[in-house]
C-alpha atoms as a PDB file:
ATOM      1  CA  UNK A   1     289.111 -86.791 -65.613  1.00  0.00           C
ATOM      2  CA  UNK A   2     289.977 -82.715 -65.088  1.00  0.00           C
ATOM      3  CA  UNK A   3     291.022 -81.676 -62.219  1.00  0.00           C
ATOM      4  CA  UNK A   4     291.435 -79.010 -60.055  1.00  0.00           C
ATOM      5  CA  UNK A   5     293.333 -79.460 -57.152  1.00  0.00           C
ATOM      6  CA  UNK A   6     296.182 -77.151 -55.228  1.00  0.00           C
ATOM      7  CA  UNK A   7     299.012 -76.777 -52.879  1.00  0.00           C
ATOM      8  CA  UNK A   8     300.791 -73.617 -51.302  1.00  0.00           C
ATOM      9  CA  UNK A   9     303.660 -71.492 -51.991  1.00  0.00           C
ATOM     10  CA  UNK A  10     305.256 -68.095 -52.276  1.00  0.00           C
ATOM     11  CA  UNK A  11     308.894 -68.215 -51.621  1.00  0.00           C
ATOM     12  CA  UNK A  12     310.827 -65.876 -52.807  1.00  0.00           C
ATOM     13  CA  UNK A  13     314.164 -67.311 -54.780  1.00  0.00           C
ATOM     14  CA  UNK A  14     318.054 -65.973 -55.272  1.00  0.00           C
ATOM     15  CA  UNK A  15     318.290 -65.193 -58.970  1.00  0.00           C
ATOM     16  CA  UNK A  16     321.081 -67.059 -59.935  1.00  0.00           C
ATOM     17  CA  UNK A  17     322.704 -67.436 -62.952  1.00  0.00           C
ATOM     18  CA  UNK A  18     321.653 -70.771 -63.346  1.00  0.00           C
ATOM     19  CA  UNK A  19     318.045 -69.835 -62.719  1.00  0.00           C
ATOM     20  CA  UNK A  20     318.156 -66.949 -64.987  1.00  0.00           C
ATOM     21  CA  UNK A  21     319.167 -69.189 -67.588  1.00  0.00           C
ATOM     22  CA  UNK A  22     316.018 -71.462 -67.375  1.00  0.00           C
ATOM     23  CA  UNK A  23     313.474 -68.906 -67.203  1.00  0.00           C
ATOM     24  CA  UNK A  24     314.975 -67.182 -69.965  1.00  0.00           C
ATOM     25  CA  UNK A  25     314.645 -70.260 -72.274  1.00  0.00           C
ATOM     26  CA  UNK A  26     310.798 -68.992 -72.048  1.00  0.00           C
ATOM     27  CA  UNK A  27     311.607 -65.364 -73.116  1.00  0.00           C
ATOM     28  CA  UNK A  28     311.801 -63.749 -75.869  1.00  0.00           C
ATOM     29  CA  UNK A  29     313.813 -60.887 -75.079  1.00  0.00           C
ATOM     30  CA  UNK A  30     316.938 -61.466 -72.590  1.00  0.00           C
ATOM     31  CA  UNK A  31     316.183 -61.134 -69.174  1.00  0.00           C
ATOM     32  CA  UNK A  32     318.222 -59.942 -66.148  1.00  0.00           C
ATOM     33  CA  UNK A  33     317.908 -60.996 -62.571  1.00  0.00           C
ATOM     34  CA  UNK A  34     316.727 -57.192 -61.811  1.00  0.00           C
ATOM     35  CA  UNK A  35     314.005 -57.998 -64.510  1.00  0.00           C
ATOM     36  CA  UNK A  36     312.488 -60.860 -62.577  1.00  0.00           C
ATOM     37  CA  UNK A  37     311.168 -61.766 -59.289  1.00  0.00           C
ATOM     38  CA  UNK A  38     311.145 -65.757 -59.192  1.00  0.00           C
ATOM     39  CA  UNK A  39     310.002 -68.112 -55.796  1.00  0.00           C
ATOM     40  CA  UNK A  40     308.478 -71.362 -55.491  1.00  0.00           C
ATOM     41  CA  UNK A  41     305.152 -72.562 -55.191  1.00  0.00           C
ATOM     42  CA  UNK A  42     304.038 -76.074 -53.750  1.00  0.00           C
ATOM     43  CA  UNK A  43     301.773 -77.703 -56.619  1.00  0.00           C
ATOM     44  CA  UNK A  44     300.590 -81.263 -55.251  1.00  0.00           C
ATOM     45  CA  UNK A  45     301.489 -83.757 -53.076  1.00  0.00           C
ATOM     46  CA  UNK A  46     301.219 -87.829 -52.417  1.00  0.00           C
ATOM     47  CA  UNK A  47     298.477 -86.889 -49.095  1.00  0.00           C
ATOM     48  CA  UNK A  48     294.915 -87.868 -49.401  1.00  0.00           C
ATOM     49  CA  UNK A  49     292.337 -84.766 -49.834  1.00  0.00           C
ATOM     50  CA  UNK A  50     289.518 -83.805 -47.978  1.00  0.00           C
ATOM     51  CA  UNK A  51     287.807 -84.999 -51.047  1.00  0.00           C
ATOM     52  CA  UNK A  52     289.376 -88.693 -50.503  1.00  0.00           C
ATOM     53  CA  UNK A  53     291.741 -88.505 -53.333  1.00  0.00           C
ATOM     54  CA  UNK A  54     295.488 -88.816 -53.481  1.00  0.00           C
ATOM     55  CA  UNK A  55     298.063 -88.474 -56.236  1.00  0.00           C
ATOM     56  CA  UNK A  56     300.355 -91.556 -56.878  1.00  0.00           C
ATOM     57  CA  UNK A  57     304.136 -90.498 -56.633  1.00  0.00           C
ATOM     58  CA  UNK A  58     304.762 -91.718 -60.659  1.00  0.00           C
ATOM     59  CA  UNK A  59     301.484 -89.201 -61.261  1.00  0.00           C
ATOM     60  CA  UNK A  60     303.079 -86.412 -59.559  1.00  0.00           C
ATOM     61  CA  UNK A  61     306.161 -86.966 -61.314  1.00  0.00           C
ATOM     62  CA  UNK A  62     304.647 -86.827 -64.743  1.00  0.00           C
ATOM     63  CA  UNK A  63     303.207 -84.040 -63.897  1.00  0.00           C
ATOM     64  CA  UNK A  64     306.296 -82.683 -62.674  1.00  0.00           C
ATOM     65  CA  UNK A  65     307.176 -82.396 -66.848  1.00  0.00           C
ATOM     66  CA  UNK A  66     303.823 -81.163 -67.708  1.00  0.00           C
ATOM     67  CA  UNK A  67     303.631 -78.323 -65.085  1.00  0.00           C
ATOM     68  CA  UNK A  68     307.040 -76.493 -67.050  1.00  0.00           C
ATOM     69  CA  UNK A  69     306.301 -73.670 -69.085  1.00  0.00           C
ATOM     70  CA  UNK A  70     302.081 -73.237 -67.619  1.00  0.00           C
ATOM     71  CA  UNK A  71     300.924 -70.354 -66.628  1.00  0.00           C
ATOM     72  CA  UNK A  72     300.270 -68.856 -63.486  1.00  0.00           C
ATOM     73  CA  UNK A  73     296.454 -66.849 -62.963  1.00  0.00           C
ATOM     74  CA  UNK A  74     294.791 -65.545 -59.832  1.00  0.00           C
ATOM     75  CA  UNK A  75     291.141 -67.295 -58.753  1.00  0.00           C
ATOM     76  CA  UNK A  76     291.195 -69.432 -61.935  1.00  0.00           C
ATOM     77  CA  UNK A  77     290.290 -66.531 -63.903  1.00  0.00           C
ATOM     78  CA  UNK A  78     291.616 -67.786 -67.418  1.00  0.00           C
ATOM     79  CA  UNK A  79     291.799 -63.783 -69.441  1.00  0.00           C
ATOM     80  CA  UNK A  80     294.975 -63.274 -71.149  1.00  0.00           C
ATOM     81  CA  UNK A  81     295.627 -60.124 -68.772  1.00  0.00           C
ATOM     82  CA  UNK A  82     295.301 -62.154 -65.920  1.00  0.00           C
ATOM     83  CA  UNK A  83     298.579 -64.527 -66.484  1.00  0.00           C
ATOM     84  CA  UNK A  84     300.770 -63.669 -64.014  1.00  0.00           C
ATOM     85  CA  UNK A  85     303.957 -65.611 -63.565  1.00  0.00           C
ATOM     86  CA  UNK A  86     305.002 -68.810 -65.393  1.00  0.00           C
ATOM     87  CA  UNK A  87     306.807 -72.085 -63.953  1.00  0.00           C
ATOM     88  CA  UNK A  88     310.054 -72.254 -65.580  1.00  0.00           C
ATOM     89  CA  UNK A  89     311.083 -76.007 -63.685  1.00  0.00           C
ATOM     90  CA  UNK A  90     309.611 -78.421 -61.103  1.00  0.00           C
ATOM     91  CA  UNK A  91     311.529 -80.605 -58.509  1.00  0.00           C
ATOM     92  CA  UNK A  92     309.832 -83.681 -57.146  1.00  0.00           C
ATOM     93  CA  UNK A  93     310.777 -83.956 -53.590  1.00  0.00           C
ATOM     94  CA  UNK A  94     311.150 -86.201 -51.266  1.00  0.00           C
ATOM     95  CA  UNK A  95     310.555 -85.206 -47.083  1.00  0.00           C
ATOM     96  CA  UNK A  96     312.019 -88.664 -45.364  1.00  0.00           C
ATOM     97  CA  UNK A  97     311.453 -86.333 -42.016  1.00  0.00           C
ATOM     98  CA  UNK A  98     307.720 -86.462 -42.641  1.00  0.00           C
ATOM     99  CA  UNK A  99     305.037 -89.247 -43.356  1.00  0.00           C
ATOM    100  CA  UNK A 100     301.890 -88.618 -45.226  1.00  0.00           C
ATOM    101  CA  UNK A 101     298.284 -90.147 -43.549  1.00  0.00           C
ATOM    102  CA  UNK A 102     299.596 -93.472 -44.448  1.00  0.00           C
ATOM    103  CA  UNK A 103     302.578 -94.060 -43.208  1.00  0.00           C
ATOM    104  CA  UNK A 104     305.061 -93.205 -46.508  1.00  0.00           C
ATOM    105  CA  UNK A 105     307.464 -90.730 -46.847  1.00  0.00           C
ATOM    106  CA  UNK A 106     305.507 -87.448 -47.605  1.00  0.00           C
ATOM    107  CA  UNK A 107     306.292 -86.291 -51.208  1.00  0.00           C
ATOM    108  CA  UNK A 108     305.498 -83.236 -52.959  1.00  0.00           C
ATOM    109  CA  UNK A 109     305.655 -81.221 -56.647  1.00  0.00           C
ATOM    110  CA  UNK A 110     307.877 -77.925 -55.957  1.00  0.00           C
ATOM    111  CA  UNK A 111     307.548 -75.590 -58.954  1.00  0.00           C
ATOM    112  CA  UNK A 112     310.025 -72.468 -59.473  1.00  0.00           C
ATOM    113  CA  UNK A 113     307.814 -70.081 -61.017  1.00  0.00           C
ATOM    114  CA  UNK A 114     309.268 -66.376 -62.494  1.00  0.00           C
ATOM    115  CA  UNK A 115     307.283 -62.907 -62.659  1.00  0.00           C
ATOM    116  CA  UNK A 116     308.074 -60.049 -64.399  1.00  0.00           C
ATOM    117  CA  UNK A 117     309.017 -57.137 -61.565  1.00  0.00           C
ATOM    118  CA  UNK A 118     306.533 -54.877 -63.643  1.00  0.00           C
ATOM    119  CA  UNK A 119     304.231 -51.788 -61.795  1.00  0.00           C
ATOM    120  CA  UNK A 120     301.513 -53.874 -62.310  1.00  0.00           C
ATOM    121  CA  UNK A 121     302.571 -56.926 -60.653  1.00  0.00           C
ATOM    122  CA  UNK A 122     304.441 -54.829 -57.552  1.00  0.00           C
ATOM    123  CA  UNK A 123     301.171 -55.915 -55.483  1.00  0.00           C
ATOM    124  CA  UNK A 124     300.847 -59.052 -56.161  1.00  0.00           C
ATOM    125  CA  UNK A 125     304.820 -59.315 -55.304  1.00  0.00           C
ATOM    126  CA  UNK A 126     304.581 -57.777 -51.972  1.00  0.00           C
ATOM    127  CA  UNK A 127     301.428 -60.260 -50.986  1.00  0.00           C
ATOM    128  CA  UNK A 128     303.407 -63.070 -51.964  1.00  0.00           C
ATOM    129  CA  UNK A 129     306.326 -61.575 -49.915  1.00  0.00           C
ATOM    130  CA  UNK A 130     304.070 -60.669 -47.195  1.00  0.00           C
ATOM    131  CA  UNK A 131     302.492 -64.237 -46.586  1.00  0.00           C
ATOM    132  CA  UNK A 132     299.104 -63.002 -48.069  1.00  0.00           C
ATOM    133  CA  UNK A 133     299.354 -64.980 -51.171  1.00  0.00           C
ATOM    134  CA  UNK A 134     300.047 -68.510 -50.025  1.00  0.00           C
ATOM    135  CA  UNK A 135     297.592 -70.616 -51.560  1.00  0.00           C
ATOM    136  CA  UNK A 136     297.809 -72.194 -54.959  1.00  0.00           C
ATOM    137  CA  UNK A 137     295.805 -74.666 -57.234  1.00  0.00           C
ATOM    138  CA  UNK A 138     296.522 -76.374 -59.909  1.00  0.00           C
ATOM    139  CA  UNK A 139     294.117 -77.445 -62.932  1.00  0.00           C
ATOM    140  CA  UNK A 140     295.547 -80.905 -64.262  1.00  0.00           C
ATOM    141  CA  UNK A 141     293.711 -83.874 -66.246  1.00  0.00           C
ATOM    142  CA  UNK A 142     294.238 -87.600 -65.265  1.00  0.00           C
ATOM    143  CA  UNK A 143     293.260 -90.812 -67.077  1.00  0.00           C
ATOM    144  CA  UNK A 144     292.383 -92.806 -63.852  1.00  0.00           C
ATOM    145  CA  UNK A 145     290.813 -93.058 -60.806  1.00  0.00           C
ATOM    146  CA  UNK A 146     291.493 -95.912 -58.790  1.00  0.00           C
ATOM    147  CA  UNK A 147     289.729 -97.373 -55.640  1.00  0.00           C
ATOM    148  CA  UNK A 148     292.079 -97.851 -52.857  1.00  0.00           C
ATOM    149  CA  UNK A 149     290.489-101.178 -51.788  1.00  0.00           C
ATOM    150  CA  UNK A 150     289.538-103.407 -54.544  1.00  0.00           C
ATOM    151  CA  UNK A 151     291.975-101.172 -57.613  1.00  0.00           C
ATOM    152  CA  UNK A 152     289.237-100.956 -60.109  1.00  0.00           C
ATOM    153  CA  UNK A 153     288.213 -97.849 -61.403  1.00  0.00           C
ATOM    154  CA  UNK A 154     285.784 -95.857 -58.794  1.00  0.00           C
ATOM    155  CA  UNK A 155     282.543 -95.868 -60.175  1.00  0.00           C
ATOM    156  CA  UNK A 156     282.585 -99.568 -61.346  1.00  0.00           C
ATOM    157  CA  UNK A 157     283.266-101.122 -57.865  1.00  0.00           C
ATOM    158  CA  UNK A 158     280.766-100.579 -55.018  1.00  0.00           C
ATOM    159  CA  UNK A 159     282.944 -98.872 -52.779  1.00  0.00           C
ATOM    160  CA  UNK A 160     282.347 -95.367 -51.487  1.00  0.00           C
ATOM    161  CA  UNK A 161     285.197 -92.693 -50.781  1.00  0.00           C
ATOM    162  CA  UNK A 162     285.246 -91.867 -47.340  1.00  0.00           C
ATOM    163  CA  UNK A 163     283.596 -94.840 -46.416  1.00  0.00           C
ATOM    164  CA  UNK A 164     285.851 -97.972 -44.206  1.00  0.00           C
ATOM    165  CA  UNK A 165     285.454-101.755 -45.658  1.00  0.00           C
ATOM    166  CA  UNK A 166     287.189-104.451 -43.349  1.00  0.00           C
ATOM    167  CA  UNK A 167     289.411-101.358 -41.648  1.00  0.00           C
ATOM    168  CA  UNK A 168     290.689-100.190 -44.990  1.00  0.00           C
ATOM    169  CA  UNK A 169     289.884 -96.540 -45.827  1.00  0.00           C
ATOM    170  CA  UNK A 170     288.170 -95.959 -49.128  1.00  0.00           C
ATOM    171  CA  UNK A 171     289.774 -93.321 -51.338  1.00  0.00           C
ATOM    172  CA  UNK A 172     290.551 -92.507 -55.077  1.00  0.00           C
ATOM    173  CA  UNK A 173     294.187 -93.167 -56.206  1.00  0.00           C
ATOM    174  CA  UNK A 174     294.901 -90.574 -59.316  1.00  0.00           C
ATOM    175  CA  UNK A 175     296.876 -92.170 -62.008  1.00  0.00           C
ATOM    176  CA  UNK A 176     298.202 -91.566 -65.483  1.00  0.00           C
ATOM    177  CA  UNK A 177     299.048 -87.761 -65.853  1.00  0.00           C
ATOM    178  CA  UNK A 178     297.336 -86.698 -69.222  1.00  0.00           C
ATOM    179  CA  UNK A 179     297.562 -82.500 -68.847  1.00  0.00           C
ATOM    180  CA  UNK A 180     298.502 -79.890 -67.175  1.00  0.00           C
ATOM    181  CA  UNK A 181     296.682 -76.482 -68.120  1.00  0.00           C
ATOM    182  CA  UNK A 182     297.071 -74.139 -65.021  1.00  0.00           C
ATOM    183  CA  UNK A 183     297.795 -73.023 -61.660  1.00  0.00           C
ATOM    184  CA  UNK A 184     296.300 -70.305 -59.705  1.00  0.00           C
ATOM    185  CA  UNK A 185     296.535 -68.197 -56.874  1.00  0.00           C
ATOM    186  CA  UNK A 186     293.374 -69.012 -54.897  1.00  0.00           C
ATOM    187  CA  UNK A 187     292.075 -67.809 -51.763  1.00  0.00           C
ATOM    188  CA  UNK A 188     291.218 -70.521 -49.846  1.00  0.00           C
ATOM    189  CA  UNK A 189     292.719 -73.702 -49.099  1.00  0.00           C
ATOM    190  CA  UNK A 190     291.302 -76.709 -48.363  1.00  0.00           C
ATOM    191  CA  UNK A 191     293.714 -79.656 -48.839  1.00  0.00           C
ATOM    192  CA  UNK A 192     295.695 -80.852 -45.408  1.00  0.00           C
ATOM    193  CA  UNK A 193     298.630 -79.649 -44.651  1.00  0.00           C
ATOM    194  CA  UNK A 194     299.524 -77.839 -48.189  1.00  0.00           C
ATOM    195  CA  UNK A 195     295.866 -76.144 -48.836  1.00  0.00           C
ATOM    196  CA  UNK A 196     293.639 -77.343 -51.813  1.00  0.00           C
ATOM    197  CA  UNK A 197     291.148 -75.969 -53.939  1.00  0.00           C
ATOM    198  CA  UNK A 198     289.756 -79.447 -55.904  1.00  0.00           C
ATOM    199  CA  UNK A 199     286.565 -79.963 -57.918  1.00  0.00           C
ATOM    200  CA  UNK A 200     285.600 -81.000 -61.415  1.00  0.00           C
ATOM    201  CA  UNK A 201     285.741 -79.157 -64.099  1.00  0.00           C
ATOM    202  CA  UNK A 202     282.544 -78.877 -66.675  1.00  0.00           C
ATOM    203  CA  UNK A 203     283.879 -78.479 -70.448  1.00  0.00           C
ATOM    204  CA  UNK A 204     281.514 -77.692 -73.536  1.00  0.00           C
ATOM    205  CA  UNK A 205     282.653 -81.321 -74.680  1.00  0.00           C
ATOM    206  CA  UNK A 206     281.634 -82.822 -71.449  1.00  0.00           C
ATOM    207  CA  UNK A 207     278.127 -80.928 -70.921  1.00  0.00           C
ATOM    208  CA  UNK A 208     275.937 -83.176 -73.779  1.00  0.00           C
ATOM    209  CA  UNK A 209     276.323 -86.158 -71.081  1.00  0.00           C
ATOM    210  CA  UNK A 210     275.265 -84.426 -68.058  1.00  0.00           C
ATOM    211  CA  UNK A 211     271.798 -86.008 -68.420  1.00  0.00           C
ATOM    212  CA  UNK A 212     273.283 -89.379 -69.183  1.00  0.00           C
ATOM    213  CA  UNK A 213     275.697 -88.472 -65.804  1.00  0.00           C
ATOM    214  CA  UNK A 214     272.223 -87.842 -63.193  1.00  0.00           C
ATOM    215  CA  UNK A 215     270.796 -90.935 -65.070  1.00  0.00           C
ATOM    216  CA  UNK A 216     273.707 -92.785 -63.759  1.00  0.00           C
ATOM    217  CA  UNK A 217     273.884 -91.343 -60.398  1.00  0.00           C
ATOM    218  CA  UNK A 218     270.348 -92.283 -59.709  1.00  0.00           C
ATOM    219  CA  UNK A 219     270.925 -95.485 -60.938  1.00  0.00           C
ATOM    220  CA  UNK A 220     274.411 -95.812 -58.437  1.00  0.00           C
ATOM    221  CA  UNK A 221     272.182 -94.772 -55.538  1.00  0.00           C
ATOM    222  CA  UNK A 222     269.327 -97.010 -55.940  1.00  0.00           C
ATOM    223  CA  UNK A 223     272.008 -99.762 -56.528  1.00  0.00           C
ATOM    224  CA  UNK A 224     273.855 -98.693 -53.537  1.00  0.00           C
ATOM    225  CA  UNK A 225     270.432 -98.522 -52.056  1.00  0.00           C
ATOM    226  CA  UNK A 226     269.820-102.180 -52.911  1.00  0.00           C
ATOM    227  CA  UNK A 227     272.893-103.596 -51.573  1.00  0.00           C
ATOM    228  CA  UNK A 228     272.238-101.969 -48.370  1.00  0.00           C
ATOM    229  CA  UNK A 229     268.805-103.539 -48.002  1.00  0.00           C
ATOM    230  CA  UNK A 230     270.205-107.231 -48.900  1.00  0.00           C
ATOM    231  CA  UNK A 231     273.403-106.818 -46.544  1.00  0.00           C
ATOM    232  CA  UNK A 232     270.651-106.054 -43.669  1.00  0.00           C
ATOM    233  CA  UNK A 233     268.208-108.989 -44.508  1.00  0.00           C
ATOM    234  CA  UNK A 234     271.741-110.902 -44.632  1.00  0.00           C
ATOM    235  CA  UNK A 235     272.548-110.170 -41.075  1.00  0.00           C
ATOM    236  CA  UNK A 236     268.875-110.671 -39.811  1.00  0.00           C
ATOM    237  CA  UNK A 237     268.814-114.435 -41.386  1.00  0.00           C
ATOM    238  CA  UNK A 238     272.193-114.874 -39.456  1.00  0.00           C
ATOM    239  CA  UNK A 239     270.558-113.810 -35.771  1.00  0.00           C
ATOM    240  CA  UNK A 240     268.166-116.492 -36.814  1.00  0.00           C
ATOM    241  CA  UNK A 241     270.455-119.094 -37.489  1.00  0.00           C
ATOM    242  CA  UNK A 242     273.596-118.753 -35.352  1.00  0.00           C
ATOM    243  CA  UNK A 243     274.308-115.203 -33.314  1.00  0.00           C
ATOM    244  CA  UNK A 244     277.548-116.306 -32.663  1.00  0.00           C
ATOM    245  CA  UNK A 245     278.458-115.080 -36.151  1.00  0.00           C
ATOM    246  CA  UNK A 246     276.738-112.172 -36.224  1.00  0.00           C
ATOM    247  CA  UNK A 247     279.845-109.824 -34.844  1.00  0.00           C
ATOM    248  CA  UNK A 248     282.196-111.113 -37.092  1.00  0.00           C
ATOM    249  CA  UNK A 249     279.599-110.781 -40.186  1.00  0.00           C
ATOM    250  CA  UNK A 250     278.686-107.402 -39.207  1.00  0.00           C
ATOM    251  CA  UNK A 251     282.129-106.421 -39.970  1.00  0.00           C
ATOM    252  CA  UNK A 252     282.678-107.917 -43.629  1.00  0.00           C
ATOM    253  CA  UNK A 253     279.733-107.901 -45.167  1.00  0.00           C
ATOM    254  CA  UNK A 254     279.793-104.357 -46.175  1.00  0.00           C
ATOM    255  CA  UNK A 255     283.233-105.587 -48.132  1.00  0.00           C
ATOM    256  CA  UNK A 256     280.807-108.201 -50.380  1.00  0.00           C
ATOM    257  CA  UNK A 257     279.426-107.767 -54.022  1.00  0.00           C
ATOM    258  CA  UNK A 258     275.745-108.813 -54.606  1.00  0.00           C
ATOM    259  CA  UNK A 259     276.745-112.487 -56.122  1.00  0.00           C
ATOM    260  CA  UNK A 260     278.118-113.007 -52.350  1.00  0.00           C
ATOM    261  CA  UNK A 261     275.760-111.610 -50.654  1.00  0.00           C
ATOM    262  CA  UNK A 262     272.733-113.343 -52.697  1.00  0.00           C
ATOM    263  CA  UNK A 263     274.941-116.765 -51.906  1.00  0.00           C
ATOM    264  CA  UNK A 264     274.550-115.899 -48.323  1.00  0.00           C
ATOM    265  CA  UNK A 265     271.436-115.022 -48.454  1.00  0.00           C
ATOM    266  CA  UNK A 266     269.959-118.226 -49.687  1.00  0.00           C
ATOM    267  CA  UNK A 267     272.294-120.073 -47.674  1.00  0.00           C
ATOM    268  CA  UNK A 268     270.576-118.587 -44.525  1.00  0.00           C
ATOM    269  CA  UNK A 269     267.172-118.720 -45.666  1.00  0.00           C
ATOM    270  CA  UNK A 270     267.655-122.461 -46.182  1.00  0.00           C
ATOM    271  CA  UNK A 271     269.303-123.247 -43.202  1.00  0.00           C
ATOM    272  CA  UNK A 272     266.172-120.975 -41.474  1.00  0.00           C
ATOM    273  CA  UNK A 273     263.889-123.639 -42.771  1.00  0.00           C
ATOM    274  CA  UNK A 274     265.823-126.292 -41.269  1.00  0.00           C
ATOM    275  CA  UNK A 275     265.934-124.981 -38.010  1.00  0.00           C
ATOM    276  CA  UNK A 276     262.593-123.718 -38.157  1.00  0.00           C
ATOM    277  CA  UNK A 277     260.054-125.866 -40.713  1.00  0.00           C
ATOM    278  CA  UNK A 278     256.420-124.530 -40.719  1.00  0.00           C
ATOM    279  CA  UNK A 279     253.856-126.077 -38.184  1.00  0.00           C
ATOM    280  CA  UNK A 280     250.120-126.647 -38.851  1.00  0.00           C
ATOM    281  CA  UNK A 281     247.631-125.815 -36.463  1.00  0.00           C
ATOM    282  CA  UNK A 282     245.007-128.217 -37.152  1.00  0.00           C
ATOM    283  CA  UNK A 283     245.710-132.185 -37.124  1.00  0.00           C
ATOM    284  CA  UNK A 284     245.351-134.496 -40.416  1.00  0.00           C
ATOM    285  CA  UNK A 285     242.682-136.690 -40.777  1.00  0.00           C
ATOM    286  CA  UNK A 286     242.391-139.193 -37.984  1.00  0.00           C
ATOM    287  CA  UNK A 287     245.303-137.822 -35.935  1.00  0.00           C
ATOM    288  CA  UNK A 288     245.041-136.334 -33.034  1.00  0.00           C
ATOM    289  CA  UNK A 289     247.774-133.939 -31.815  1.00  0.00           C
ATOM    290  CA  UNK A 290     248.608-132.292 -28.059  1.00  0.00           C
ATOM    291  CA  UNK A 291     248.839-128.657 -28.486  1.00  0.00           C
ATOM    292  CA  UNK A 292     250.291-126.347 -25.648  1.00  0.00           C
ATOM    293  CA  UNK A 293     250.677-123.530 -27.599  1.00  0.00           C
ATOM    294  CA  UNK A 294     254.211-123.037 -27.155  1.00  0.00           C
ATOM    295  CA  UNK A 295     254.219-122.853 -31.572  1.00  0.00           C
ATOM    296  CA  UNK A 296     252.642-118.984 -31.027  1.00  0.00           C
ATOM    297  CA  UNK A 297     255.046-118.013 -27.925  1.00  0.00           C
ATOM    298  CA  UNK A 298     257.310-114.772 -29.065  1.00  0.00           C
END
């Protein structure tokens, strides 16, 4: 799964020797500290997205060792004369004076990044000084993407992102760091708290199974569709057959697969014919029956 997804930054750094030294295991001609203008960008962290998506803090810190050495672009604009700055090192840190949305320590990907202090980049050095360039993004790749209430892989569960089952929010855990191709300068963030500019990327490779993709979307909404119509007639049978369980159905059924829900289903329907069996109108041969008419009262 590729990735785009983003942070902020534009800190301006001391030049040290020790700094020097790293980014100048990327040059190939010695550097000074007059040379360079290095600062720190924030890449990622462990908070869920507006999107309902959260790195895993052993996914940020894989891509902690993939982010060294990328490139650094403006608006995702991938030309060669558009590279602007490179990361030379990441840190993976750790705020224990802040908790993400769910309660953990919040954690982040800092990476030091180094430009060259060239005429053409003076600019784009005094916005980042300035506060005017804060916003970054980052293009990454990840093998999985895992539902936060059941742990398979979204897409082969029935659960929704965004959506609650049985009080537990529904969102995509990213695991397995596979690449890390770029990060960008980018207008406007999105993420909360750090800023984010996420959405999917299309790649030539990827485009032959676009129509096999809308098949299976249809498909996922006519089968979310489906569920939704059984989990109602489920919770009509049960205000036939005992309301006192209504309320507590109401709340967990939206948490059960079809193979429950069919269970329950019949399980209701037979217990309706119990409690209810059909009644004939007209007496069998040689009977004779009293009718009030209280069979027909609503």
């Amino acid at each position: 799964m590729k990735i785009i997804k983003g942070g902020s930054g534009g800190k301006e750094l001391v030049c040290t020797a020790e700094e020097l030294k790293a980014v100048n295991a990327f040059a190939k001609a010695e550097l000074s500290a007059e040379d360079v203008y290095i600062f720190s960008v924030l890449l990622c962290d462990n908070e869920i997205d507006r999107d309902h998506e959260r790195f895993s803090e052993a996914t940020l810190r894989e891509l902690g060792e993939l982010f060294v050495g990328v490139t650094g672009i403006c608006d995702h604009d991938w030309r060669s004369d558009n590279q602007v700055a490179r990361i030379y090192r990441t840190e993976l840190v750790t705020d224990k004076n802040r908790k993400n949305s769910l309660g953990a320590d919040y954690v982040y990907l800092k990476g030091y990044a180094y430009m060259l202090r060239t005429e053409a980049n003076a600019e784009l050095i005094a916005q980042i000084d300035g506060g005017i360039k804060r916003e970054t993004s980052v293009g990454c790749s990840v093998a999985r993407s895992v539902c936060s209430v059941c742990g398979e892989e979204l897409g082969t569960c029935t659960h929704v992102k965004g959506r609650t089952y049985g009080g537990k929010e529904c969102y995509a855990i990213l695991e397995g760091a596979v690449d890390a191709y770029e990060w960008s300068f980018v207008a406007v963030p999105a993420q909360r708290g750090a800023g984010v500019i996420k959405s999917f990327v299309e790649t030539e490779e990827g485009k032959r199974f676009a129509p096999e993709y809308e098949r299976l979307e249809k498909a996922a909404k006519l089968g979310e569709k489906y569920l939704n119509g059984l989990r109602s007639k489920v919770l009509r049978l049960c205000l036939v057959c005992d309301k006192s369980l209504h309320s507590a159905l109401s709340k967990s059924v939206a948490t059960l697969d079809e193979a429950a829900l069919l269970e329950m289903k019949s399980a209701f329907e037979a217990r309706s014919a119990e409690l209810y069996p059909p009644v004939t109108q007209l007496p069998g041969k040689g009977e004779v029956t009293k009718f009030d008419g209280d069979e027909y009262i609503i």
